[in-house]
Protein backbone atom coordinates (compact mmCIF):
# COMPACT_ATOMS: atom_id res chain seq x y z
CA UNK A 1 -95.01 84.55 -35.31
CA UNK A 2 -97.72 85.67 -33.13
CA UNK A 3 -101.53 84.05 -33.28
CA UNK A 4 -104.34 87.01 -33.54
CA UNK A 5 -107.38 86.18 -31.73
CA UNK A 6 -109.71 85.16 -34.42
CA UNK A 7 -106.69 82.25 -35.65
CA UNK A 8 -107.76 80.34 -32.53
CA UNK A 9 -111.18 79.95 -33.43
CA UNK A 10 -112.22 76.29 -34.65
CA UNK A 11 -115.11 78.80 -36.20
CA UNK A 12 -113.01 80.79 -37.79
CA UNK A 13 -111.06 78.02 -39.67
CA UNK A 14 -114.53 75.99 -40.20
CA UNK A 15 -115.89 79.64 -42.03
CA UNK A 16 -112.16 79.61 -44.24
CA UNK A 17 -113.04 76.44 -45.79
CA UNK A 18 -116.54 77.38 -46.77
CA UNK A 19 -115.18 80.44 -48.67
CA UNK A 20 -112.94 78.15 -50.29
CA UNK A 21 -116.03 75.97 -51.07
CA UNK A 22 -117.88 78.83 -52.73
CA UNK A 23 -115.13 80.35 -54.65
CA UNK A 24 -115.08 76.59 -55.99
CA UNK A 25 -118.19 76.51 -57.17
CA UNK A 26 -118.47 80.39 -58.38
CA UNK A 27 -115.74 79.29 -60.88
CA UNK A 28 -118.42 76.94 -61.98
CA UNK A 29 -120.92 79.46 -62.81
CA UNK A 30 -121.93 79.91 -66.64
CA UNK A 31 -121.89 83.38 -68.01
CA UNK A 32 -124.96 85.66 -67.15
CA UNK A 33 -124.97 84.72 -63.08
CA UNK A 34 -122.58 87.34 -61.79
CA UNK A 35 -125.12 88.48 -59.91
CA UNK A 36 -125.35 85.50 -57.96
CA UNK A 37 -121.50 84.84 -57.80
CA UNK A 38 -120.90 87.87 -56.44
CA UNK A 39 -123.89 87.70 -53.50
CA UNK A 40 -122.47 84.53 -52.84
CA UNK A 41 -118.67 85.82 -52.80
CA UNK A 42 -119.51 88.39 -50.55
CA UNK A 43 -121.53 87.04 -48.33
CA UNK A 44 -118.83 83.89 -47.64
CA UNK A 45 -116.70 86.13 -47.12
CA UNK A 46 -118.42 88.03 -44.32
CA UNK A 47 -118.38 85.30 -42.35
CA UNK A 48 -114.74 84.94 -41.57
CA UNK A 49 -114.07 88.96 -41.93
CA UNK A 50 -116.98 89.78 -39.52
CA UNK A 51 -115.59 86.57 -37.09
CA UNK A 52 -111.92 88.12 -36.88
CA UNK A 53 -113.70 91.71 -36.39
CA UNK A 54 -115.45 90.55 -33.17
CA UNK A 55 -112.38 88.12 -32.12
CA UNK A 56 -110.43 91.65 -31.77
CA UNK A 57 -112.68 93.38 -29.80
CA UNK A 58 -112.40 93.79 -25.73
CA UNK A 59 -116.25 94.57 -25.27
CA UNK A 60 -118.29 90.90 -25.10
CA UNK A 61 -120.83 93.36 -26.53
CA UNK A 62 -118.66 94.80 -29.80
CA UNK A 63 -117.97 90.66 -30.02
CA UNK A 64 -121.46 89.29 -30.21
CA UNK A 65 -122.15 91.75 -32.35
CA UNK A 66 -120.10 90.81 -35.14
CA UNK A 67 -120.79 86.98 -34.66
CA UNK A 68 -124.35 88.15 -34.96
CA UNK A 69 -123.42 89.68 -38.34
CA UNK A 70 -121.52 86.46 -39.35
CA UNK A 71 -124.27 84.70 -38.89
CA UNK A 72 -126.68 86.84 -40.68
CA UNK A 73 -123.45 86.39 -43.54
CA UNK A 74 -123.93 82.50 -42.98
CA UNK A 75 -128.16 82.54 -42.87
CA UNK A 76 -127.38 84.64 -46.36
CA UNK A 77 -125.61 82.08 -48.03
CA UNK A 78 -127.72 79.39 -47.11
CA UNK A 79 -130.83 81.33 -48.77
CA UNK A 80 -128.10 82.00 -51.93
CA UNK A 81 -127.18 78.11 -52.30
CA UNK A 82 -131.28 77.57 -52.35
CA UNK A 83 -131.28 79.44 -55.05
CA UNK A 84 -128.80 77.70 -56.89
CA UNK A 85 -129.79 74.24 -56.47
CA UNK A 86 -133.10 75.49 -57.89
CA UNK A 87 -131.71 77.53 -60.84
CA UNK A 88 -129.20 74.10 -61.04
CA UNK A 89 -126.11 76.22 -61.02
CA UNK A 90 -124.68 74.13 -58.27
CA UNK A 91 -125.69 69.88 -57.83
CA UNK A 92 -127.28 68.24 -54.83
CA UNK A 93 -123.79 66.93 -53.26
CA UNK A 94 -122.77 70.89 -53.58
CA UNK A 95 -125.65 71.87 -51.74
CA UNK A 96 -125.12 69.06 -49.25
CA UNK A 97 -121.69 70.11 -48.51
CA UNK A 98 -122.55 73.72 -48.44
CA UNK A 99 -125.31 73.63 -46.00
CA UNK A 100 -123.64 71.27 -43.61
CA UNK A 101 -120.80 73.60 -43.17
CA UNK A 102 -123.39 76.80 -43.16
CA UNK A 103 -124.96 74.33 -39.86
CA UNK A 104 -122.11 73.75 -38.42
CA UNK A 105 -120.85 77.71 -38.99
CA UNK A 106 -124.54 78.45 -37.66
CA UNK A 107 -124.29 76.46 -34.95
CA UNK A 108 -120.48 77.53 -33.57
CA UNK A 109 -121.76 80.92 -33.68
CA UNK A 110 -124.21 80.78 -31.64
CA UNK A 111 -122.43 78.98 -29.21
CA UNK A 112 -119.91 81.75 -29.32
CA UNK A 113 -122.43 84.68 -29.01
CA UNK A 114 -124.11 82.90 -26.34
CA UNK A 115 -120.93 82.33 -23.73
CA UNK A 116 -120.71 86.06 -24.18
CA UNK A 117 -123.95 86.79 -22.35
């Protein structure tokens, strides 16, 4: 079975396991926050769509332009999870875990977008 593109990236996998994260915790959610849950579902999943979208492109252009919109996706999150610790949907190790992947997502990203230039 053949790779694609966006398999190969450590990013890519890293961003997999932070969707998994959230879905965790949106499960968690008490009634009346689907508003929330579904920012947050969304906006996970961004990151990995939009990092798969750019992976497949030829242009280093088309490609740092979708890493640029997975971070935005990843910058989103991390603004959604301060929420939640505040509204104490989600509970300080959550947050922990969830922002050090969004850091290291944040950080691989720009890395990537950067050896494009």
């Amino acid at each position: 079975m053949t790779n694609f593109d966006h398999e190969k990236l450590d990013v890519y996998k890293v961003s997999i396991d932070f969707v998994v994260m959230m879905d965790q915790i949106i499960e968690q959610f008490p009634r009346g926050r689907a508003y929330l849950a579904d920012q947050l579902q969304r906006a996970a999943t961004s990151i990995p769509l939009n990092i798969a979208e750019g992976a497949g492109e030829y242009s280093g252009a088309e490609k740092n332009r979708f890493y640029r919109i997975a971070k935005r996706s990843a910058t989103e999150c991390a603004g959604i999870l301060d929420i939640c610790v505040r509204l104490r949907l989600i509970n300080e190790e959550q947050y922990i875990k969830g922002r050090g992947l969004l850091t290291r997502l944040i950080s691989m990203l720009t890395k990537l977008a950067q050896n494009l230039k």
